[in-house]
Protein backbone atom coordinates (compact mmCIF):
# COMPACT_ATOMS: atom_id res chain seq x y z
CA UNK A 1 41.87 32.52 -44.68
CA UNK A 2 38.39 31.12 -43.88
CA UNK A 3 35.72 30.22 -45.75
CA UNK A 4 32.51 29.52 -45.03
CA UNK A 5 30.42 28.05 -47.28
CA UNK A 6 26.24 27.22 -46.98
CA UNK A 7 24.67 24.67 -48.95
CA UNK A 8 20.88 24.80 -49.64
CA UNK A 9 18.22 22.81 -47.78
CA UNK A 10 15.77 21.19 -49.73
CA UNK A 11 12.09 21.78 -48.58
CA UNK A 12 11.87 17.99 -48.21
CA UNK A 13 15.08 18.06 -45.98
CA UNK A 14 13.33 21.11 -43.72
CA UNK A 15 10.11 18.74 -43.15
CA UNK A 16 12.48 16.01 -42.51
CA UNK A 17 14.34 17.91 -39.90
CA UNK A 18 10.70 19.41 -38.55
CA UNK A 19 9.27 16.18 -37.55
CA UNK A 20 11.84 14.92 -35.90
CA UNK A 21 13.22 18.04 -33.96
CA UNK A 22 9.36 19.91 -33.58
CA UNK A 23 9.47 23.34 -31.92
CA UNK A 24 13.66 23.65 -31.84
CA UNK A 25 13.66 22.69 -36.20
CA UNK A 26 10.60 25.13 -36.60
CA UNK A 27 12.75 28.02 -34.64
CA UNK A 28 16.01 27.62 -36.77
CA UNK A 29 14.00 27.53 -40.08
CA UNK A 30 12.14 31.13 -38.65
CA UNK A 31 15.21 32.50 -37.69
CA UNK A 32 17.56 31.47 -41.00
CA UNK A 33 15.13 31.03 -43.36
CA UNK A 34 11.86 32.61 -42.94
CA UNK A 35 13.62 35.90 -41.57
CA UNK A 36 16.04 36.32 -44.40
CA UNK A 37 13.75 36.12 -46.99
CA UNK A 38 11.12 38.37 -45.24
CA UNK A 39 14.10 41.05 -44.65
CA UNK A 40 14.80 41.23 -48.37
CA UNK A 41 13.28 44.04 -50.07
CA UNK A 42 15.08 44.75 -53.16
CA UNK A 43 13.23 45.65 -56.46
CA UNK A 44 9.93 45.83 -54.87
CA UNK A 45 7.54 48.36 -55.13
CA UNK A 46 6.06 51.17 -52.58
CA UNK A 47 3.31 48.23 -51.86
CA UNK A 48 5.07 45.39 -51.80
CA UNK A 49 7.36 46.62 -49.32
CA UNK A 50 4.44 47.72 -47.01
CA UNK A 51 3.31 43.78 -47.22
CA UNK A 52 7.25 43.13 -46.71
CA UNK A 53 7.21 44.54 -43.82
CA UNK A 54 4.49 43.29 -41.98
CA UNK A 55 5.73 39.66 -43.29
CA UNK A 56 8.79 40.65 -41.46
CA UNK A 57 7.26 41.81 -38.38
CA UNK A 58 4.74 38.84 -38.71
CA UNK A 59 8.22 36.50 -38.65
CA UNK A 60 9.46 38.20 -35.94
CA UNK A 61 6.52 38.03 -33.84
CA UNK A 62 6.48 34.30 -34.58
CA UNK A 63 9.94 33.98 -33.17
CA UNK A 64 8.95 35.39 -29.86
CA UNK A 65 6.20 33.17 -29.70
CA UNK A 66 7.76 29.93 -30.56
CA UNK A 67 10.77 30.99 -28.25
CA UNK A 68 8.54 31.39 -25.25
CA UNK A 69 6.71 28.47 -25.86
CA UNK A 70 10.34 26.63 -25.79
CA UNK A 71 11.29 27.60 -22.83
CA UNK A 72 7.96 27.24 -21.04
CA UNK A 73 8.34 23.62 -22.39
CA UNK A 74 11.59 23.35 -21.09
CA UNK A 75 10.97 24.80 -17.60
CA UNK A 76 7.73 22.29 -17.40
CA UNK A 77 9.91 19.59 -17.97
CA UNK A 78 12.56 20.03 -15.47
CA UNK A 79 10.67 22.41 -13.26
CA UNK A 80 6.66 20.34 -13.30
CA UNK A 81 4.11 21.87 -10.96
CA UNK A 82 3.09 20.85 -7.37
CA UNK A 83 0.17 20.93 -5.73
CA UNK A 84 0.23 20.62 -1.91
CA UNK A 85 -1.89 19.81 0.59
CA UNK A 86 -0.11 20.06 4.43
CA UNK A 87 -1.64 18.97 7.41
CA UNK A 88 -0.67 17.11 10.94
CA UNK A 89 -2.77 13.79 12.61
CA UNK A 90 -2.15 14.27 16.55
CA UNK A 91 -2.78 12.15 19.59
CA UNK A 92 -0.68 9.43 18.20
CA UNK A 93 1.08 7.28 20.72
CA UNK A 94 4.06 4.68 19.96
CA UNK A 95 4.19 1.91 18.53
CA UNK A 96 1.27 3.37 16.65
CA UNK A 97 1.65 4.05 13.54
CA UNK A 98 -0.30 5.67 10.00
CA UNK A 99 0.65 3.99 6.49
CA UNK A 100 -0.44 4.78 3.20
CA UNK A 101 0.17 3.73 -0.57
CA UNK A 102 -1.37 6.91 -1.84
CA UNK A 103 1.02 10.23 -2.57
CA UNK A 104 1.20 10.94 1.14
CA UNK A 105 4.11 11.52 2.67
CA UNK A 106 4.52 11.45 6.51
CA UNK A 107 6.79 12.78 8.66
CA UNK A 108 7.13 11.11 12.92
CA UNK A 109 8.00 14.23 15.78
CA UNK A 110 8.25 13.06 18.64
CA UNK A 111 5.92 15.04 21.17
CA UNK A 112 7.16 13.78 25.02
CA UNK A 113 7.47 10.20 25.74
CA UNK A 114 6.18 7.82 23.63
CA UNK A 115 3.53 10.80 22.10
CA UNK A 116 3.95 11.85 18.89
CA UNK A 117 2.47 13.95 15.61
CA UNK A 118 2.85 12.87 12.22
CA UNK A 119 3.30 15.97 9.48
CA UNK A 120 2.10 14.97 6.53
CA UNK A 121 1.76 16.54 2.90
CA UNK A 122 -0.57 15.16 -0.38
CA UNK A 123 1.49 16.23 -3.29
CA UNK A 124 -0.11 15.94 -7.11
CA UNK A 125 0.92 17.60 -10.46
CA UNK A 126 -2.62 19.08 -10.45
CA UNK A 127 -5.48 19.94 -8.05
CA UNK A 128 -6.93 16.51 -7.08
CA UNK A 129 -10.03 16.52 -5.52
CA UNK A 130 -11.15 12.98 -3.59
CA UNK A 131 -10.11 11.10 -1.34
CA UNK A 132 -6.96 9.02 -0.02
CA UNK A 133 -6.60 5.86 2.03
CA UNK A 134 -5.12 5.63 5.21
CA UNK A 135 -4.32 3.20 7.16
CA UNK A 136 -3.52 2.83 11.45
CA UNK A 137 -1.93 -0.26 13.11
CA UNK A 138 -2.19 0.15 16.82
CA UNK A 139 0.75 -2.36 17.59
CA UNK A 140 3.10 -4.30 15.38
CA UNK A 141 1.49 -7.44 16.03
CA UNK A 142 -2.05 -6.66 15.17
CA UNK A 143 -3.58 -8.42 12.20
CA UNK A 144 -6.24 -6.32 11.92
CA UNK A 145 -5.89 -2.34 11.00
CA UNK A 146 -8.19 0.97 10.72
CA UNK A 147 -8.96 2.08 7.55
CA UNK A 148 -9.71 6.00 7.41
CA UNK A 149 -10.88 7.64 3.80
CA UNK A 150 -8.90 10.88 3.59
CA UNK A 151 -11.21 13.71 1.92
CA UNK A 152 -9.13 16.00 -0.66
CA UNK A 153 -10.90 19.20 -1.29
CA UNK A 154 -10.52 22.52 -3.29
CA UNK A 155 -9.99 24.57 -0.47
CA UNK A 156 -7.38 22.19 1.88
CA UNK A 157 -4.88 23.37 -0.87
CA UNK A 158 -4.88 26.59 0.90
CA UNK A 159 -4.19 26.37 4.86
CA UNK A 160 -3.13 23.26 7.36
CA UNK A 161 -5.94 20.63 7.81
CA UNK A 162 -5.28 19.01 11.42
CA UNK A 163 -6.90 15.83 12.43
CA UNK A 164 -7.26 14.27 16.10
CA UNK A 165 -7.20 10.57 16.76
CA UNK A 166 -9.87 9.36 19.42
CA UNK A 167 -8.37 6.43 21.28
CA UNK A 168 -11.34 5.91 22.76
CA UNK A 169 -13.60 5.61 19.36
CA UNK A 170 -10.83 5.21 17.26
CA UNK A 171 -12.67 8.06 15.27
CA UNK A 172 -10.52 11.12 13.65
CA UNK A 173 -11.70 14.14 13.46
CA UNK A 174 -10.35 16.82 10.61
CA UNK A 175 -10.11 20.03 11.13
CA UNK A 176 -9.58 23.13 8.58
CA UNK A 177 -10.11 26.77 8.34
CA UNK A 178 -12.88 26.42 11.76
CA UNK A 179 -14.61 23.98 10.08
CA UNK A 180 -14.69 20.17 11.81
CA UNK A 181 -15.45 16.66 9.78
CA UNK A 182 -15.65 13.51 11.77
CA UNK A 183 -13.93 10.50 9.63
CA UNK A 184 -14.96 6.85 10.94
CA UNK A 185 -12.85 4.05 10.79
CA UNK A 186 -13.71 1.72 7.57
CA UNK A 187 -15.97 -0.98 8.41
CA UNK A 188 -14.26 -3.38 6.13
CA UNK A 189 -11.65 -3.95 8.79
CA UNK A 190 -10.72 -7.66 7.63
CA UNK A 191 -6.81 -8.21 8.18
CA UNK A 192 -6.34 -10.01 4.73
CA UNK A 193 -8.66 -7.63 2.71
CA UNK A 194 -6.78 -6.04 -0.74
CA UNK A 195 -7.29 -2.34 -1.20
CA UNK A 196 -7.79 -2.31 -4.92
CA UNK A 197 -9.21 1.43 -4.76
CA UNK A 198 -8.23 4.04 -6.62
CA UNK A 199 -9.96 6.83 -7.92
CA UNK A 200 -11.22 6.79 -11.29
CA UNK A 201 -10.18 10.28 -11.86
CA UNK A 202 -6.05 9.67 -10.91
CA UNK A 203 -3.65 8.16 -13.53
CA UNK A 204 -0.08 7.59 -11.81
CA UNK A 205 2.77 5.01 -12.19
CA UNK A 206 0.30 2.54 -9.74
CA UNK A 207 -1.73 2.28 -12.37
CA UNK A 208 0.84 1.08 -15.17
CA UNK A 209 2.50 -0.53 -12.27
CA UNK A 210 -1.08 -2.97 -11.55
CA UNK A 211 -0.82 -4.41 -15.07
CA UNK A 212 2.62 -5.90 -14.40
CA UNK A 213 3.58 -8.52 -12.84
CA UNK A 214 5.31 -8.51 -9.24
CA UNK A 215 9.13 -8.22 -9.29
CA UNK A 216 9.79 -9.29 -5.99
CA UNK A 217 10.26 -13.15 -5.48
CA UNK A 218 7.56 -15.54 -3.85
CA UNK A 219 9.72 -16.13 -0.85
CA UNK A 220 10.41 -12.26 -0.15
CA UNK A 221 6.23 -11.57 -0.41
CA UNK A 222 5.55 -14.36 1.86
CA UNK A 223 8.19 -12.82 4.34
CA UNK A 224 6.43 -9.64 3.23
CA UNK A 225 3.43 -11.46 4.69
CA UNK A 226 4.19 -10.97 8.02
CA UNK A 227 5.96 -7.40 8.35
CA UNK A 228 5.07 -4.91 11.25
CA UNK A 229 3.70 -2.29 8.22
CA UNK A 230 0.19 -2.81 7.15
CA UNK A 231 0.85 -1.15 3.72
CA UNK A 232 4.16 -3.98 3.26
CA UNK A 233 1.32 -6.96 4.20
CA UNK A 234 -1.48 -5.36 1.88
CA UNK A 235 1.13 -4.93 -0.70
CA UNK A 236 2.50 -8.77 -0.36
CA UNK A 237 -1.04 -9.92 -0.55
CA UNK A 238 -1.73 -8.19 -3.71
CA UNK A 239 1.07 -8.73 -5.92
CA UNK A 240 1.29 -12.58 -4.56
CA UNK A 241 -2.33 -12.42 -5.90
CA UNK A 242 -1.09 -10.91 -9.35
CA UNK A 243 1.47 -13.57 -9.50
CA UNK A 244 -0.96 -16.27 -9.60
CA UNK A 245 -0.17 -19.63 -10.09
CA UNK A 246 3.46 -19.84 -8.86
CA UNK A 247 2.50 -18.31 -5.52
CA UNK A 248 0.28 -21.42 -4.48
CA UNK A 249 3.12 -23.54 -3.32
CA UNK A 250 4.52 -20.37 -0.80
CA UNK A 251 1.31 -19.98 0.36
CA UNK A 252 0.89 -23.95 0.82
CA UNK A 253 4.15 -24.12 2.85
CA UNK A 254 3.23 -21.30 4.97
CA UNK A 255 -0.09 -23.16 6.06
CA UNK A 256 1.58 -26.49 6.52
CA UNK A 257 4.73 -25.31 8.40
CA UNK A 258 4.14 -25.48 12.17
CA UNK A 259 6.81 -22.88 12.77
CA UNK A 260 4.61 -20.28 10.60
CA UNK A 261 3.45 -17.37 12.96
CA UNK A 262 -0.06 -16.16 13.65
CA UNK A 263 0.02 -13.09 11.18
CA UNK A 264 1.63 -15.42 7.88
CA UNK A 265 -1.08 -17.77 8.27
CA UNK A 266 -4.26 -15.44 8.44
CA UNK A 267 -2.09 -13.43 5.47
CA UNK A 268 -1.90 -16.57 3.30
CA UNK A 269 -5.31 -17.38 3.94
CA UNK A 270 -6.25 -14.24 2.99
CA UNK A 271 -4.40 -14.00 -0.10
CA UNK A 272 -5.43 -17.55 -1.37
CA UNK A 273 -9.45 -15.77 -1.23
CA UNK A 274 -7.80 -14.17 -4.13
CA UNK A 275 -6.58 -17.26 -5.70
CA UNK A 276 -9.27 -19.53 -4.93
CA UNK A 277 -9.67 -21.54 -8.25
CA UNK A 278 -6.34 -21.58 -8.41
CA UNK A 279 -5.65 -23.20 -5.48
CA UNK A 280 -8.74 -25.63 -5.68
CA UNK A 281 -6.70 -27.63 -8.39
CA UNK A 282 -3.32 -27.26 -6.62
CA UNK A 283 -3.47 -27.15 -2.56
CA UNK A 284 -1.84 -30.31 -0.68
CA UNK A 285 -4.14 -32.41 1.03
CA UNK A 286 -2.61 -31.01 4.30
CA UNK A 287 -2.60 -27.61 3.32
CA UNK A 288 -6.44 -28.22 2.95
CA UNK A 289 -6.18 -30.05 6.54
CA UNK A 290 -4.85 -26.87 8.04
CA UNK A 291 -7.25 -25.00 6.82
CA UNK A 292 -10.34 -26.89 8.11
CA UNK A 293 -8.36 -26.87 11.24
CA UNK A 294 -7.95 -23.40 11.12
CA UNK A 295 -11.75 -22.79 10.43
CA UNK A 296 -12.75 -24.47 13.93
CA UNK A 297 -9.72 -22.40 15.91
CA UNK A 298 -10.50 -20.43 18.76
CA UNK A 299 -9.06 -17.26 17.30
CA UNK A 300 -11.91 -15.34 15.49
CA UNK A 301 -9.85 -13.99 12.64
CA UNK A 302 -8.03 -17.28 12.03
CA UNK A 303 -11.41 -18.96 11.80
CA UNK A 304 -13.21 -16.42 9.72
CA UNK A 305 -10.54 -16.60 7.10
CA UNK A 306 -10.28 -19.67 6.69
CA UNK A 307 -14.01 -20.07 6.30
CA UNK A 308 -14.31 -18.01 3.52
CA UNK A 309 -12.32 -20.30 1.82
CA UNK A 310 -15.37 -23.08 2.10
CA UNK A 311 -17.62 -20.32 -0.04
CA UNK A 312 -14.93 -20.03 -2.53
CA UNK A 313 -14.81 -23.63 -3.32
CA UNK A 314 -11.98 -24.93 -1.66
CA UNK A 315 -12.26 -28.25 -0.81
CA UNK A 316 -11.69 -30.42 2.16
CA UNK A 317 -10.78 -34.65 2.66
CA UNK A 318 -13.16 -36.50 4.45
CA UNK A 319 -10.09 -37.65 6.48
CA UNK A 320 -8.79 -34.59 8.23
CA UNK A 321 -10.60 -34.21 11.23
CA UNK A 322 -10.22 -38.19 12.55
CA UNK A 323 -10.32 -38.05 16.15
CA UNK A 324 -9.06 -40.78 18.49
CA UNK A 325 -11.38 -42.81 21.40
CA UNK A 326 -10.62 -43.18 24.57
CA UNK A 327 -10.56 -47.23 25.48
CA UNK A 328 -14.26 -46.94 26.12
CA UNK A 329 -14.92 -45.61 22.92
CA UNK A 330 -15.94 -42.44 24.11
CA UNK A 331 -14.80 -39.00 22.77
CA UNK A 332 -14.32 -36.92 25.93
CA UNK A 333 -14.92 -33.99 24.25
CA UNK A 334 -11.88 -32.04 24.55
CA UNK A 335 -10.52 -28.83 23.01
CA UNK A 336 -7.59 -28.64 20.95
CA UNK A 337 -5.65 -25.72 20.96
CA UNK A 338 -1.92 -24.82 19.04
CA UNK A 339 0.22 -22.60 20.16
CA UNK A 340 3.74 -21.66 18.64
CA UNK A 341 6.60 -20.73 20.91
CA UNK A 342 6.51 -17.12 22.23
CA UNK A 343 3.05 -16.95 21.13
CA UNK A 344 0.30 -15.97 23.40
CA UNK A 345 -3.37 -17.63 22.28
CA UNK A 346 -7.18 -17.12 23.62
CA UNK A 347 -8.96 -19.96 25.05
CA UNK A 348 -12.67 -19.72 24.97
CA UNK A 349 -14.86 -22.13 26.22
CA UNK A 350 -17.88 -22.56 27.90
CA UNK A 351 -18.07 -18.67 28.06
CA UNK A 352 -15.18 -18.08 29.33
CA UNK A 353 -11.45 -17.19 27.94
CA UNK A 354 -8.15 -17.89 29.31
CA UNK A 355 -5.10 -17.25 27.81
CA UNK A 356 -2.23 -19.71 27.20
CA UNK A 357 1.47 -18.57 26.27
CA UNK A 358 4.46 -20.77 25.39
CA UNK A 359 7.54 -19.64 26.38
CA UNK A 360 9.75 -22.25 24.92
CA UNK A 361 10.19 -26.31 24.94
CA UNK A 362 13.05 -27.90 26.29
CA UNK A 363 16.02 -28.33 24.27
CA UNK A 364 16.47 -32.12 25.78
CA UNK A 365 13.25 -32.96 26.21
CA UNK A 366 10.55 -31.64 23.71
CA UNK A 367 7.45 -32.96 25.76
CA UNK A 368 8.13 -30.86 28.40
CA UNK A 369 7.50 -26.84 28.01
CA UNK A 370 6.95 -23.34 29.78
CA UNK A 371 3.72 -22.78 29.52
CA UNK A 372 2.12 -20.03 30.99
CA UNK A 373 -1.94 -19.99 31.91
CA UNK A 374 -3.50 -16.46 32.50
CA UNK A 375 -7.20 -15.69 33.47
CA UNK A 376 -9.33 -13.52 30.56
CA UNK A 377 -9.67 -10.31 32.92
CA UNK A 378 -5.26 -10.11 33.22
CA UNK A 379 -5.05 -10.01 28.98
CA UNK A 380 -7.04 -9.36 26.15
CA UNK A 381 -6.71 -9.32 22.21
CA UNK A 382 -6.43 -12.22 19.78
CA UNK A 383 -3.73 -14.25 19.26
CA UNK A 384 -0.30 -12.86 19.34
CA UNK A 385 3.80 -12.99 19.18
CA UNK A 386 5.41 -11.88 22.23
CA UNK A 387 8.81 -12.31 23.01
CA UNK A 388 9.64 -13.94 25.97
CA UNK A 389 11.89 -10.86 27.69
CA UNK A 390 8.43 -8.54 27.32
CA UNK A 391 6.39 -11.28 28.58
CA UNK A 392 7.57 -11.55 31.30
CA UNK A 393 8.16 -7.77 32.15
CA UNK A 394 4.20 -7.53 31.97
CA UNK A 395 4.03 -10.54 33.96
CA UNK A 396 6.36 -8.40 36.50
CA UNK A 397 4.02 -5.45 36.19
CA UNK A 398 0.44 -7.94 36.55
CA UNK A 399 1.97 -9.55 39.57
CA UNK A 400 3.18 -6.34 41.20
């Protein structure tokens, strides 16, 4: 035999169980408690059972309610909203390539060849309107990249919005429902700038995200510092900037480590703009030497970074640029230029530019080297990695 037996639940025990359970307490104490009493009906009168029984309707009504709101809760929860914006960017040849940190997602087809289209979609738990960053690296070895301001509108949420890359202007133009926008490339096109925008209007997991600290290692963000994606460098510089203090010494050996390649030293200088103070009370007096060098180098973007390092207080020794006289005590006046192995440097002077590339010293005797001099009108671009095996294929092809 069975027996089941209920025991009474204090009014203190239902608020109890209501503030801790919510909705899901509130609908067992309708459907137990509330309905029971409102179904009883015995010794009441003609009017009191008229009130009864809109009480009880009232109840049941109430359970409806509170039952759809559950399960709309519920399906929000595991089933949340998406709003989608679609669209392709075309004329894109490899190795080019289009980055973002933003809620973009982008998908490479391959076209024919080396052509290709990226399909991307801008996905958001509601209908953002502004804009998104973009960002296009023409080759892996470029320092410095296009920045394009995405517009997000009302009515791209409906249709495809296509944009066209100009190679020639390096100008997109977007395209949606007949109507065509031109979008320039940013003119803040510095390699070692940190894209702190975001729009005022969008909360996301960036945002709790920028008020922690990094939780990569130094070491990984400096190798960060030199990766082939934009959006990795950009990245590296800002959360080497959030670490603050402990990043200095990375950042010092990167500058004072002659094996350091082209793109890690215009990214450290870049990220110690951020860290300027910082690095006024903590910089090794060759670090400092290297970047006074770097401020009189014939690269452009090596010398404007480390200039703006000058502005931001960063001190040089009187020391660093000693030169040494010929017997007659004379300075001839020559031009110093360093160049890493398997990297390929501009030469300017007097007006014109040649470029040197060092293919590699010799294992037995490090004075001597493969160097390689090339006249301004066979190259062109800043300074560059190249390995040796694609070197000398384009040598092939220039000689041919």
């Amino acid at each position: 035999m069975l027996r089941i037996e209920f025991t009474t639940v204090s009014p203190e025990k239902w608020m109890e169980l209501l503030k801790l359970y919510g909705p899901m307490a509130l609908f067992v104490f309708m459907v137990f408690v509330l309905l029971g009493r409102a179904r009883s009906s015995q010794g009441l009168s003609t009017g009191q059972r008229k009130v009864q029984l809109f009480a009880y309707s009232l109840v049941w009504l109430s359970i409806f309610a509170l039952a759809a709101m559950i399960v709309l809760t519920w399906w929000q929860t595991n089933f949340p909203s998406e709003f989608v914006v679609r669209g392709t960017i075309r004329n894109l040849t490899y190795p080019q390539v289009v980055t973002t940190d933003e809620e973009v997602f982008l998908h490479r087809r391959t076209v024919a060849g080396l052509d290709f289209v990226y399909e991307w979609r801008f996905i958001s738990p509601y209908r953002f309107t502004g804009s998104v960053e973009l960002l296009l690296q023409k080759k892996p070895s470029d320092v410095k990249v296009l920045r394009y301001e995405l517009p997000i509108r009302e009515e791209f949420y409906k249709g495809l919005v296509a944009i066209t890359y100009d190679k020639n202007s390096d100008k997109m133009t977007l395209t949606h429902a007949g109507h065509k926008e031109e979008l320039a490339p940013s003119a803040a096109q510095v390699p070692g700038e940190v894209s702190m925008r975001r729009n005022a209007d969008v909360v996301s997991s960036k945002t709790v995200y920028a008020a922690q600290l990094p939780q990569a290692k130094g070491e990984d963000l400096i190798a960060a510092l030199d990766a082939d994606d934009p959006q990795i460098r950009s990245n590296a510089r800002r959360d080497l900037i959030k670490l603050g203090q402990p990043s200095i010494p990375f950042l010092d050996h990167v500058l004072t480590n002659s094996d350091s390649t082209y793109r890690l030293r215009v990214g450290a200088l870049s990220t110690l703009h951020g860290l300027a103070q910082k690095a006024e009370k903590s910089l090794s007096r060759e670090a400092r030497c290297a970047i006074e060098a770097a401020s009189k180098d014939s690269d452009p973007t090596l010398s404007a970074e480390a200039s703006r390092l000058f502005a931001d207080g960063i001190t040089i020794p009187r020391d660093c640029t000693k030169t040494t006289a010929t017997p007659n005590g004379v300075n001839p006046g020559c031009i110093a230029l360093k160049v890493r192995n398997h990297e390929l440097a501009p030469l300017r002077f007097q007006g014109d530019t040649i470029y040197v590339y060092l293919a590699g010293q010799s294992a037995s005797s490090p004075d001597k080297a493969d160097i390689f001099l090339l006249a301004g009108g066979t190259w062109s671009g800043e300074r560059q990695q190249i390995k040796k095996d694609v070197f000398r294929s384009r040598i092939t092809q220039l000689s041919g």
